[in-house]
Structure formats: C-alpha cells, structure tokens
PDB file of N, CA and C in Angstrom:
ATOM      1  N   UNK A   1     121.854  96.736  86.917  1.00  0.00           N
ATOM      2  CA  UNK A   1     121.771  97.650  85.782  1.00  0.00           C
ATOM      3  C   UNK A   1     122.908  98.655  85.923  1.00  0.00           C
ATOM      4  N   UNK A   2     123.742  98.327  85.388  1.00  0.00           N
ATOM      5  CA  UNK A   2     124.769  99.737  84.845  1.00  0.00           C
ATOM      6  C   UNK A   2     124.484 100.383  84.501  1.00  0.00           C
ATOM      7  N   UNK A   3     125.633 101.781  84.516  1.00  0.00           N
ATOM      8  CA  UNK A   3     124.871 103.093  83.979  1.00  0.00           C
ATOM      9  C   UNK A   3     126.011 103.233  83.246  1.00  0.00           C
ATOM     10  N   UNK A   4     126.342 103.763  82.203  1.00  0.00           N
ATOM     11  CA  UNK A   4     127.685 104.685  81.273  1.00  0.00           C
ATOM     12  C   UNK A   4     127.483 105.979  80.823  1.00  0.00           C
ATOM     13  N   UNK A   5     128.200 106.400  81.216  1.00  0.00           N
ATOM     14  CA  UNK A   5     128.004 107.912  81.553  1.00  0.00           C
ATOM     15  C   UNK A   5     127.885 108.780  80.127  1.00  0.00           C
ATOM     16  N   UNK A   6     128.976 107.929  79.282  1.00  0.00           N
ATOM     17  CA  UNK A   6     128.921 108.207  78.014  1.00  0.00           C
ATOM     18  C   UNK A   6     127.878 107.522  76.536  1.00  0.00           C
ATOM     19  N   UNK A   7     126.946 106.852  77.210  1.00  0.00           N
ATOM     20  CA  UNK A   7     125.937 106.643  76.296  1.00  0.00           C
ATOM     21  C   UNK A   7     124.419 106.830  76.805  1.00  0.00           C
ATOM     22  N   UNK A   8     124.494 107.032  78.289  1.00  0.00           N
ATOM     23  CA  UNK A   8     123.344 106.817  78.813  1.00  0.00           C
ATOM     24  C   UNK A   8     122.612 108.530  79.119  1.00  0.00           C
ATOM     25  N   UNK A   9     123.565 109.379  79.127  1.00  0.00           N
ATOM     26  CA  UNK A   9     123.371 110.766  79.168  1.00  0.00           C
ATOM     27  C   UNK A   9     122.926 111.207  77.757  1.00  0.00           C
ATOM     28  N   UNK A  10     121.843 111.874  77.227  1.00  0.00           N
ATOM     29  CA  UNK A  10     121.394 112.787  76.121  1.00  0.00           C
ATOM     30  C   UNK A  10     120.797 113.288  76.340  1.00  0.00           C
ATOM     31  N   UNK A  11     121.169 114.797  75.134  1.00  0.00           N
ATOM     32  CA  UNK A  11     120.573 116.386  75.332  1.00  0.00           C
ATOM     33  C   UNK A  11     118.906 115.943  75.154  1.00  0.00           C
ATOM     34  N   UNK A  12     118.004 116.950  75.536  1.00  0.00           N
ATOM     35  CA  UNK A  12     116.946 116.913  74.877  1.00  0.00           C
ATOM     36  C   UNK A  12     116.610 116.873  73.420  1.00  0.00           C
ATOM     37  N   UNK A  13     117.916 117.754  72.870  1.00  0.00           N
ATOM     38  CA  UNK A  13     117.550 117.921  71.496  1.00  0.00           C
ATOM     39  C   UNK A  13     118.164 116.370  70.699  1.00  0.00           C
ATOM     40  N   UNK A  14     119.537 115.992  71.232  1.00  0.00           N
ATOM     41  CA  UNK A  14     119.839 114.958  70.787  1.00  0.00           C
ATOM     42  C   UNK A  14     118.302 113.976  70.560  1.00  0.00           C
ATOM     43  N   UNK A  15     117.524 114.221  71.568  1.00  0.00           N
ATOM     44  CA  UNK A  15     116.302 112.813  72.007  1.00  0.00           C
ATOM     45  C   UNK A  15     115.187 113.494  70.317  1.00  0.00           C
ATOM     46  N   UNK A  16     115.384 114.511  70.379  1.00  0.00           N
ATOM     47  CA  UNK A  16     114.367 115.145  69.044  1.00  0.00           C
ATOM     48  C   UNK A  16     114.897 114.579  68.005  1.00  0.00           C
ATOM     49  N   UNK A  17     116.238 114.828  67.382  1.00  0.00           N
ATOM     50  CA  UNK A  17     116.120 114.717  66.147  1.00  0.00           C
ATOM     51  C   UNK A  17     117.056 113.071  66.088  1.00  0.00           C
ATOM     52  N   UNK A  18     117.530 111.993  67.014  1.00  0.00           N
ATOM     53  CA  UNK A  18     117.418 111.181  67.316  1.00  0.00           C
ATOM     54  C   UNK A  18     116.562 110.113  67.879  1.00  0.00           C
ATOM     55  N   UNK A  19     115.358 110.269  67.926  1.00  0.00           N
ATOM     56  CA  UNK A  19     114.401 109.390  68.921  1.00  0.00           C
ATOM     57  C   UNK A  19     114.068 108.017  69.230  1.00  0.00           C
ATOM     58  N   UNK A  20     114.180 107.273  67.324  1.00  0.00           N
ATOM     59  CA  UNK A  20     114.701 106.136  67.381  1.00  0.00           C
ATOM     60  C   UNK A  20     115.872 105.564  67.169  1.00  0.00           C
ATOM     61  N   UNK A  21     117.052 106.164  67.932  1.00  0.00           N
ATOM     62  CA  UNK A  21     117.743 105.321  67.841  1.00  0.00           C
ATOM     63  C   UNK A  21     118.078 105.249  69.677  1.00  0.00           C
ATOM     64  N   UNK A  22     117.396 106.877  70.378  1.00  0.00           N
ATOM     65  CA  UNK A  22     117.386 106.550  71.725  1.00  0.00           C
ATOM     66  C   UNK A  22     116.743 105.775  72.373  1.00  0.00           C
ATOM     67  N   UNK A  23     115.867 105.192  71.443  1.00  0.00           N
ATOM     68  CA  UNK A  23     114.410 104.411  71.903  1.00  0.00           C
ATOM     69  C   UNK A  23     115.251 102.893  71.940  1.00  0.00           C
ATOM     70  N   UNK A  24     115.868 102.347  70.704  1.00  0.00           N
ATOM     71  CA  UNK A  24     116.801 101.323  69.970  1.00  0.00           C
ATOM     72  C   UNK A  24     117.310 101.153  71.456  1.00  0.00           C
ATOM     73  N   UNK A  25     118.645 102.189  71.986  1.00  0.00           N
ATOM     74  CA  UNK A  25     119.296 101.651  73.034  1.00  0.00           C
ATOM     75  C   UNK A  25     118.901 101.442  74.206  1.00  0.00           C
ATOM     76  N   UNK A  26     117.806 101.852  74.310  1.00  0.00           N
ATOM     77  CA  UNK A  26     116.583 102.030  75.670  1.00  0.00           C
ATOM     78  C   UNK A  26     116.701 100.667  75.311  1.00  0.00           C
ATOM     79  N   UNK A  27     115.861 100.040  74.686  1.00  0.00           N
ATOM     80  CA  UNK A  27     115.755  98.970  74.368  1.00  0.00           C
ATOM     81  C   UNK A  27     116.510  97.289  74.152  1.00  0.00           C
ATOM     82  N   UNK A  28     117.657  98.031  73.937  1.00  0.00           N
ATOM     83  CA  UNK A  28     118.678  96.749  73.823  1.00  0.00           C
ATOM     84  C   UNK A  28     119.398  96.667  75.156  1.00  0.00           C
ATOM     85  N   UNK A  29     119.723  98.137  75.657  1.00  0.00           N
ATOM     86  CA  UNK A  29     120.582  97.729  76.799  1.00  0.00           C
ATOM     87  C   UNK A  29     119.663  97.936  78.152  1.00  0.00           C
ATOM     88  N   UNK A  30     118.543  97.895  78.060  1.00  0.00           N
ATOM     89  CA  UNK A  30     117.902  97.952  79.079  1.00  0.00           C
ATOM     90  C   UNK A  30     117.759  98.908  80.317  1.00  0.00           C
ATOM     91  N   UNK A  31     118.730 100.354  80.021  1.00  0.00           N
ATOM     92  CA  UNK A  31     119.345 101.266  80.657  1.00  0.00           C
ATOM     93  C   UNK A  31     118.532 102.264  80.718  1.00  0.00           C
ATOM     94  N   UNK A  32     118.518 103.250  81.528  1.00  0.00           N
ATOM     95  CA  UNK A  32     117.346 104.519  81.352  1.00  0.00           C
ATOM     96  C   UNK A  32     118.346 105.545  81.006  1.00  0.00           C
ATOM     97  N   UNK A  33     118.223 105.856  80.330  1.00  0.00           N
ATOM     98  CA  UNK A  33     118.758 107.155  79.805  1.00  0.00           C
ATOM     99  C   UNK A  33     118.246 108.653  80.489  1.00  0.00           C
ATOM    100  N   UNK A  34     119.409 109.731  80.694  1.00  0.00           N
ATOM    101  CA  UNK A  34     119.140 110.623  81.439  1.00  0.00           C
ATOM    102  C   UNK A  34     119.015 112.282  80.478  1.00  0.00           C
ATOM    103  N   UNK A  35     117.773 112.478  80.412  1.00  0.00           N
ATOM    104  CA  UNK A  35     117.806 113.302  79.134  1.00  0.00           C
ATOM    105  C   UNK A  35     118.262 114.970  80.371  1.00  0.00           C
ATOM    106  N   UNK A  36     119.028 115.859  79.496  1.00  0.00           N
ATOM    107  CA  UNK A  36     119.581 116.935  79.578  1.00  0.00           C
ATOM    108  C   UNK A  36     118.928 117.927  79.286  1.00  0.00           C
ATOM    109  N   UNK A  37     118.591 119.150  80.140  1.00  0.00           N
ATOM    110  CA  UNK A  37     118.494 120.305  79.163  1.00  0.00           C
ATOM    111  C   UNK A  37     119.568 121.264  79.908  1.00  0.00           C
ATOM    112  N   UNK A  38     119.985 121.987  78.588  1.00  0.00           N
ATOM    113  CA  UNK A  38     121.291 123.213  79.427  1.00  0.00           C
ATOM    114  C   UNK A  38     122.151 122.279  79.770  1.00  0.00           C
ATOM    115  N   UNK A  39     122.591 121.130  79.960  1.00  0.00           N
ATOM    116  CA  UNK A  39     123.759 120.211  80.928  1.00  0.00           C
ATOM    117  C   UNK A  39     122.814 119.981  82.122  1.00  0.00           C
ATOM    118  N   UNK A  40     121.972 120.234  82.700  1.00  0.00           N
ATOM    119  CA  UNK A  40     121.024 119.274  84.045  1.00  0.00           C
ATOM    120  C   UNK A  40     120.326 118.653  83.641  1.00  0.00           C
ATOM    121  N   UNK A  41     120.186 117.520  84.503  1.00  0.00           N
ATOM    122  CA  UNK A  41     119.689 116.804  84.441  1.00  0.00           C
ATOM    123  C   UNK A  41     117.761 117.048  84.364  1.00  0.00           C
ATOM    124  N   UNK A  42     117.507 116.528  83.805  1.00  0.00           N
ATOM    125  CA  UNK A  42     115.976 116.940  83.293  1.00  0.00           C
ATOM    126  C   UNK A  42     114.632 115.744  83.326  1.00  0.00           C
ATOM    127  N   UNK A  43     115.202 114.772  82.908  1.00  0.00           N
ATOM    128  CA  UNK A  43     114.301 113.650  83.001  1.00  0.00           C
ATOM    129  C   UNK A  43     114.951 112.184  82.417  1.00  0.00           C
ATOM    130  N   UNK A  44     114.371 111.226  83.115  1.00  0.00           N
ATOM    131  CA  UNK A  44     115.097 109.926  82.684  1.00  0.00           C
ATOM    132  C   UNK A  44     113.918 109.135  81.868  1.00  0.00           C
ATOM    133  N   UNK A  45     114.462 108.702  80.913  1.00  0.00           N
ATOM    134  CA  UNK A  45     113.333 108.172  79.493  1.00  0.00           C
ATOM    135  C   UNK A  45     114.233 106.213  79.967  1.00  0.00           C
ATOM    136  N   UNK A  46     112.765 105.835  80.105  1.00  0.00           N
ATOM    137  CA  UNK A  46     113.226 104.345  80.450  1.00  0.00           C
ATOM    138  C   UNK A  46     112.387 103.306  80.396  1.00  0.00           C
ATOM    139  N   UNK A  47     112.503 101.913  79.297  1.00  0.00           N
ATOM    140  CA  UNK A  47     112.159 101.383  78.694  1.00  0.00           C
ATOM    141  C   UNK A  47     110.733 100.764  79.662  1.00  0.00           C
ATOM    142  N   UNK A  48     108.953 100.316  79.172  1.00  0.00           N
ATOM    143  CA  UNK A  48     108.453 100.619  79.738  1.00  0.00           C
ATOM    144  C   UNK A  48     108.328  99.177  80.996  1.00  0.00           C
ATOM    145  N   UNK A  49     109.184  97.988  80.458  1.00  0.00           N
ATOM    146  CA  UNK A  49     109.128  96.853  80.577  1.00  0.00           C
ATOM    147  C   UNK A  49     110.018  97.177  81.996  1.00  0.00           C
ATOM    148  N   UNK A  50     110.774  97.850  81.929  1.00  0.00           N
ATOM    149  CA  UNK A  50     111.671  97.448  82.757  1.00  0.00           C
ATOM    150  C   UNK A  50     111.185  98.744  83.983  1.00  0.00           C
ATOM    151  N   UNK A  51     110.707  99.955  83.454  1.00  0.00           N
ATOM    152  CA  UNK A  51     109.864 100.668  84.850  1.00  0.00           C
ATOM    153  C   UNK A  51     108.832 100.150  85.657  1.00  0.00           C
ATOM    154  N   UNK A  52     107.931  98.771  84.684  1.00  0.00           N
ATOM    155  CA  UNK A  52     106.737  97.898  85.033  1.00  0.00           C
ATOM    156  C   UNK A  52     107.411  96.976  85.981  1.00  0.00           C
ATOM    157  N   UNK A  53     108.992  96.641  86.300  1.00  0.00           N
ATOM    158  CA  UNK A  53     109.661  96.089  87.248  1.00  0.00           C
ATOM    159  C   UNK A  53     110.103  96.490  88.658  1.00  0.00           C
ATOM    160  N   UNK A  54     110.644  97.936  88.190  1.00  0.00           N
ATOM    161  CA  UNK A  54     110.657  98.927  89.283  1.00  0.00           C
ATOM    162  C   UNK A  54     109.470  99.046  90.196  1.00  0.00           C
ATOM    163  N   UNK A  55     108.300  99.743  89.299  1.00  0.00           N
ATOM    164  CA  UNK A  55     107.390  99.742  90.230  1.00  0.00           C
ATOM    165  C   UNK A  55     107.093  98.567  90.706  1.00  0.00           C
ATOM    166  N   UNK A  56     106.879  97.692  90.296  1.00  0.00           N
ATOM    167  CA  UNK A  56     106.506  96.470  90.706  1.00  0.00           C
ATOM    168  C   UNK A  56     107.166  96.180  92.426  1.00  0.00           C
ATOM    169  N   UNK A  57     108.615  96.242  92.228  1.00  0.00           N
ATOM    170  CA  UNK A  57     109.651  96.363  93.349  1.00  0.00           C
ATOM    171  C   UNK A  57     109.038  97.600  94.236  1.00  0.00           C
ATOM    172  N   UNK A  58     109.099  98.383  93.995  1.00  0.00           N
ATOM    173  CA  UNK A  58     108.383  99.498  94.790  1.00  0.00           C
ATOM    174  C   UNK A  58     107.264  98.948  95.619  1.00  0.00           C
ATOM    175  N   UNK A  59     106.420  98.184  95.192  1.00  0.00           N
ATOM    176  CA  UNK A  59     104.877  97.871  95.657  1.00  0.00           C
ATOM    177  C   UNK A  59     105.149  97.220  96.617  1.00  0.00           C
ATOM    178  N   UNK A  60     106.097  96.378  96.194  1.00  0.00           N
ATOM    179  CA  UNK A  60     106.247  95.546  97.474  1.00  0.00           C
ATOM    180  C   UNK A  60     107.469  95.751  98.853  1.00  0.00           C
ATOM    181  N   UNK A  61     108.440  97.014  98.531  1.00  0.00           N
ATOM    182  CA  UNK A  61     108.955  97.614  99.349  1.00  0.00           C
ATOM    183  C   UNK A  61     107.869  98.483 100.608  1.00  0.00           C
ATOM    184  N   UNK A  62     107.078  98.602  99.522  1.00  0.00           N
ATOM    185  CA  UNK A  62     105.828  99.668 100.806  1.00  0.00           C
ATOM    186  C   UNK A  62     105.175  98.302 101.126  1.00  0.00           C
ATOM    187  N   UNK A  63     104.675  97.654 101.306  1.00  0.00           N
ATOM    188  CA  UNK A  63     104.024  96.757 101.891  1.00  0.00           C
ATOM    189  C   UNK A  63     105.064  96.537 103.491  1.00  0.00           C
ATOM    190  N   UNK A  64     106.445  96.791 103.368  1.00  0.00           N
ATOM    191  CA  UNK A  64     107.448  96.195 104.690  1.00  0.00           C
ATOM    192  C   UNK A  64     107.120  97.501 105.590  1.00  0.00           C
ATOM    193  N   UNK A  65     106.643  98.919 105.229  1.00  0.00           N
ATOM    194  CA  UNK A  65     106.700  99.466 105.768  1.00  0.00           C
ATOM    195  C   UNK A  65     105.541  99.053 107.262  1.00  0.00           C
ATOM    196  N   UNK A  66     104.663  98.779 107.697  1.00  0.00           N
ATOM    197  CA  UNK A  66     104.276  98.451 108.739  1.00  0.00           C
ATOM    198  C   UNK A  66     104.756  97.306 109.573  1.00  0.00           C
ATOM    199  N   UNK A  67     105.445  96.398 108.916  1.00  0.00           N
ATOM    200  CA  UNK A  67     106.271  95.637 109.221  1.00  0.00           C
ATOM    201  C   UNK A  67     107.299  96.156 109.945  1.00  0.00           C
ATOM    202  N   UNK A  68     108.030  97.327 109.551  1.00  0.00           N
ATOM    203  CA  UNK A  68     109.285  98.084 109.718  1.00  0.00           C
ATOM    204  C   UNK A  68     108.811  98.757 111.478  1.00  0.00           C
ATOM    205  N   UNK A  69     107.346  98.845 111.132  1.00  0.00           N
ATOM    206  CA  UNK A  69     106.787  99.904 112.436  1.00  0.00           C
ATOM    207  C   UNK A  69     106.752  98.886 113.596  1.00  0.00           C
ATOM    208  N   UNK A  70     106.407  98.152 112.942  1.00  0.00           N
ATOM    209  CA  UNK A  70     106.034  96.861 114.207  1.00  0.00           C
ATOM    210  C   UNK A  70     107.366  96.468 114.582  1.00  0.00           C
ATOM    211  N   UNK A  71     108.518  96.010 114.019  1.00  0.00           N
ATOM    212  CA  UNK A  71     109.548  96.094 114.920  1.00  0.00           C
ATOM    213  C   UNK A  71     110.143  96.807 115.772  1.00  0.00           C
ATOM    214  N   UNK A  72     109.842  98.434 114.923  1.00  0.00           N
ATOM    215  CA  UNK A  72     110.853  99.334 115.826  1.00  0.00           C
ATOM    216  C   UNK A  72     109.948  99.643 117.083  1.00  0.00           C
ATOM    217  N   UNK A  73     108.865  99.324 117.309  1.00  0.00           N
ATOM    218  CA  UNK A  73     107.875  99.387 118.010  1.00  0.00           C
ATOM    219  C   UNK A  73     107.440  98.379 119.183  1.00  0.00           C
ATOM    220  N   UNK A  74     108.582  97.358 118.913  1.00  0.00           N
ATOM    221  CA  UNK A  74     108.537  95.890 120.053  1.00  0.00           C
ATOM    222  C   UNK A  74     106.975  94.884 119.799  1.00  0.00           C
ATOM    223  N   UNK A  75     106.581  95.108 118.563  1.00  0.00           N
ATOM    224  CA  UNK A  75     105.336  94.581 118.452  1.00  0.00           C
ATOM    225  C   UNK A  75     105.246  93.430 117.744  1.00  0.00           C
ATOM    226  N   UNK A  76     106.135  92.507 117.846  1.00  0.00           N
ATOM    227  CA  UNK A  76     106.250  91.136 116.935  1.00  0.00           C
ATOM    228  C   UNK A  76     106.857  90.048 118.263  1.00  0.00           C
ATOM    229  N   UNK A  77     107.003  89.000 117.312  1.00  0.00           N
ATOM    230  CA  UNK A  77     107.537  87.424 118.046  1.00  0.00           C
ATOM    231  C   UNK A  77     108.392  86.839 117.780  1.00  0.00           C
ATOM    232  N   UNK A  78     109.548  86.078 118.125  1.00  0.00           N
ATOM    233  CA  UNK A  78     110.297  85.235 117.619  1.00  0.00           C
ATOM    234  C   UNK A  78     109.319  84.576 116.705  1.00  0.00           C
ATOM    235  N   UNK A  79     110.744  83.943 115.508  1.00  0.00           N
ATOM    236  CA  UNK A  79     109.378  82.726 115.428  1.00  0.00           C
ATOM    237  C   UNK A  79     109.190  81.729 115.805  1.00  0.00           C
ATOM    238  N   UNK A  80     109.734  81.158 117.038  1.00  0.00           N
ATOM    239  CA  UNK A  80     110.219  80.207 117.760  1.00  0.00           C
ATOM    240  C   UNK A  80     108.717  80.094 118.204  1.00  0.00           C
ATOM    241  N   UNK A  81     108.770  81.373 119.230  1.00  0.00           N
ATOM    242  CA  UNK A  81     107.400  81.370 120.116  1.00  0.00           C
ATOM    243  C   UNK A  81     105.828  81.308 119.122  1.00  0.00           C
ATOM    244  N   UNK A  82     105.985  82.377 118.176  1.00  0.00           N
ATOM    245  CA  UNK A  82     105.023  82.121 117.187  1.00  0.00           C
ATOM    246  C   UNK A  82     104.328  80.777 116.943  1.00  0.00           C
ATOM    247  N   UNK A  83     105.170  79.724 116.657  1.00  0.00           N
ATOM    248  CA  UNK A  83     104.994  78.720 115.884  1.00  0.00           C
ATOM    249  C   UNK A  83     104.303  77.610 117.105  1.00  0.00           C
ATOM    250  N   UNK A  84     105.128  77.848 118.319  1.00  0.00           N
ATOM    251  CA  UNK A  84     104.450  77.289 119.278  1.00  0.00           C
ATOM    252  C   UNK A  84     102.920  77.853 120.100  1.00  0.00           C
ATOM    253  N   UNK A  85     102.811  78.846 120.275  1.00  0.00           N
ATOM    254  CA  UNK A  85     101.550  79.043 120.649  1.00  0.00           C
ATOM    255  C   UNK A  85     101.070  79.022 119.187  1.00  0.00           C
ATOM    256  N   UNK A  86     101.002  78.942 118.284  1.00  0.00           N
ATOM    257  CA  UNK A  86     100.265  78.734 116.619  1.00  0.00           C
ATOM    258  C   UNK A  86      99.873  76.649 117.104  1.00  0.00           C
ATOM    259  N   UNK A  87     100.886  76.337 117.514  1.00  0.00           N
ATOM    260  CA  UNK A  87     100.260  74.931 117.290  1.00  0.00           C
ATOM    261  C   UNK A  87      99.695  74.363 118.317  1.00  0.00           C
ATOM    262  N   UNK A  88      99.571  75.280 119.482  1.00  0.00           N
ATOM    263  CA  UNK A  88      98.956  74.844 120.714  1.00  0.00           C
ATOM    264  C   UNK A  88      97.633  75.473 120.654  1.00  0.00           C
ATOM    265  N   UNK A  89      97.470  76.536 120.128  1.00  0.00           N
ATOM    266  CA  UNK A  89      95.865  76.759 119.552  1.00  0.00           C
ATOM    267  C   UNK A  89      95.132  75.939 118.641  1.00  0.00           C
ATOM    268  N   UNK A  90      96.357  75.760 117.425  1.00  0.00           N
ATOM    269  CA  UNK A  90      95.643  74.488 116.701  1.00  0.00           C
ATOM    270  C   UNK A  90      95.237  73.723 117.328  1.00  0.00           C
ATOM    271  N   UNK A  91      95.704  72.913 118.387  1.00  0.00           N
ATOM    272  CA  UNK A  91      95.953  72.291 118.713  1.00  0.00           C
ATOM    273  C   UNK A  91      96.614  70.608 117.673  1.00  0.00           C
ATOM    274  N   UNK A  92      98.074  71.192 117.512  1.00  0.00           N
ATOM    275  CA  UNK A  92      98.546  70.735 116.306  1.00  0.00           C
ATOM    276  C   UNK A  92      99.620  70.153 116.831  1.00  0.00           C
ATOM    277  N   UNK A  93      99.847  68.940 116.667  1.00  0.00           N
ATOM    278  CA  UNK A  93     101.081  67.597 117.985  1.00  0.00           C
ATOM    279  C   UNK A  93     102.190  67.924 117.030  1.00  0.00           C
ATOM    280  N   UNK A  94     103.104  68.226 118.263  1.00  0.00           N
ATOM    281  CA  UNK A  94     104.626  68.697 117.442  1.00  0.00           C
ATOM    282  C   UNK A  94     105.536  67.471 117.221  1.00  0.00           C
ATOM    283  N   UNK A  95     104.994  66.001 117.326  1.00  0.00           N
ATOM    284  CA  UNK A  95     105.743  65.034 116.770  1.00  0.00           C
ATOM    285  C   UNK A  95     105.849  64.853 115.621  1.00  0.00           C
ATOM    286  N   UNK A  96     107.177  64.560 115.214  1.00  0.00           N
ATOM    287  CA  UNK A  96     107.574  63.843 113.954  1.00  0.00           C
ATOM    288  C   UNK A  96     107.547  64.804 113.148  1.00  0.00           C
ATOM    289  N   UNK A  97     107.888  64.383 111.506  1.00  0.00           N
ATOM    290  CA  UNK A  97     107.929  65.487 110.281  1.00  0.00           C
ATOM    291  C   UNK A  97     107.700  64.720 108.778  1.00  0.00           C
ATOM    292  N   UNK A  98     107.003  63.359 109.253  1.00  0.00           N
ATOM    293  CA  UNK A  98     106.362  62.907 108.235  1.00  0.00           C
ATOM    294  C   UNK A  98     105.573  63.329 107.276  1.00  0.00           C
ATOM    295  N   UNK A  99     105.195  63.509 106.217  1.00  0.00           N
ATOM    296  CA  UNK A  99     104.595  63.906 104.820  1.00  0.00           C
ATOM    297  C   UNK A  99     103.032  63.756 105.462  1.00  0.00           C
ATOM    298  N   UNK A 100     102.377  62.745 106.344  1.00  0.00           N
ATOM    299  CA  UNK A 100     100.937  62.640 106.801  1.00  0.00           C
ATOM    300  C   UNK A 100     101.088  63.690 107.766  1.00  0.00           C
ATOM    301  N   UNK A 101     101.897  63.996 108.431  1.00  0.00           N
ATOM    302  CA  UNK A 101     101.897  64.854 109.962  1.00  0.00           C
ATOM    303  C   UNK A 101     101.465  66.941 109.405  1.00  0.00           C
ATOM    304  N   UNK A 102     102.169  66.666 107.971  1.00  0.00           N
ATOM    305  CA  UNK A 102     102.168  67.837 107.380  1.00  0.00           C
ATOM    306  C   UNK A 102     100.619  68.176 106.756  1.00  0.00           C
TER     307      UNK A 102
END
C-alpha cells in the first residue's frame, strides 16, 4: 500500500464539506487517508475492508509473541530432533515416503 502525500493527506474540514468524495478515494485506492487538524496529524479514516485485514494481520502477529518468548528463552527444538522423538513415541517406522506410509 502506497501512500501520496498529495492525495492521501486532508484537512478535517476538507473531510466535512467533501465526505463523499473522501470516502470515493478511500475506496478506489484502497489508501487510508490522514485527516489534519491545524496541519497535525489527527486521525487516519480507512476503508473498513481493508482495516478488517490489518487487524486480522495483527491477530495473528500476537499469537508469535510466546513463540518469540520461547526462543529467546532456549525453550524449543530443532525440528530435526522434534520429529524424531515425535515418531519414536508414536511409535511411527521412519521407512520409506510412500502415500500408504503417510
């Protein structure tokens, strides 16, 4: 997602007495627009399809976080070793890679 500095920035008031046509480019270009008050930055207005993506991405960025702990923490396995004590509990024969073996 690109940003353009020159279409994606509008005043608050621009967003008032413009709304659908800020809504229009929300919409076509898929961009969040960064609404202004005074020249700062104030709030970003952004289409709802495409924040339902973000968060979405978000949800599953926090899910790595214990993941993240367990590494920096020495608390995981190759997956070399994994896979082998996994099939020696199964007790699951590491011959072959036939479609029946699977």
């Amino acid at each position: 997602m690109t940003f353009s500095i020159t279409e994606d920035i509008r005043s608050i008031t621009d967003l008032k007495r413009n709304t659908n046509s800020v809504l229009k480019q929300i919409h076509k270009t898929k961009r969040p627009v960064v609404l202004t008050v005074n020249g700062k930055a104030e709030a970003v207005l952004l289409a709802a399809e495409e924040y339902e993506k973000i968060a979405s991405a978000f949800s599953l960025l926090k899910l790595l976080i214990p993941a993240e702990e367990d590494i920096k923490n020495d608390r995981y396995k190759e997956a070399r070793d994994f896979f082998k004590e996994f099939k020696r509990d199964k007790k699951i024969s590491g011959q072959g890679n036939s479609a029946s073996a699977r």
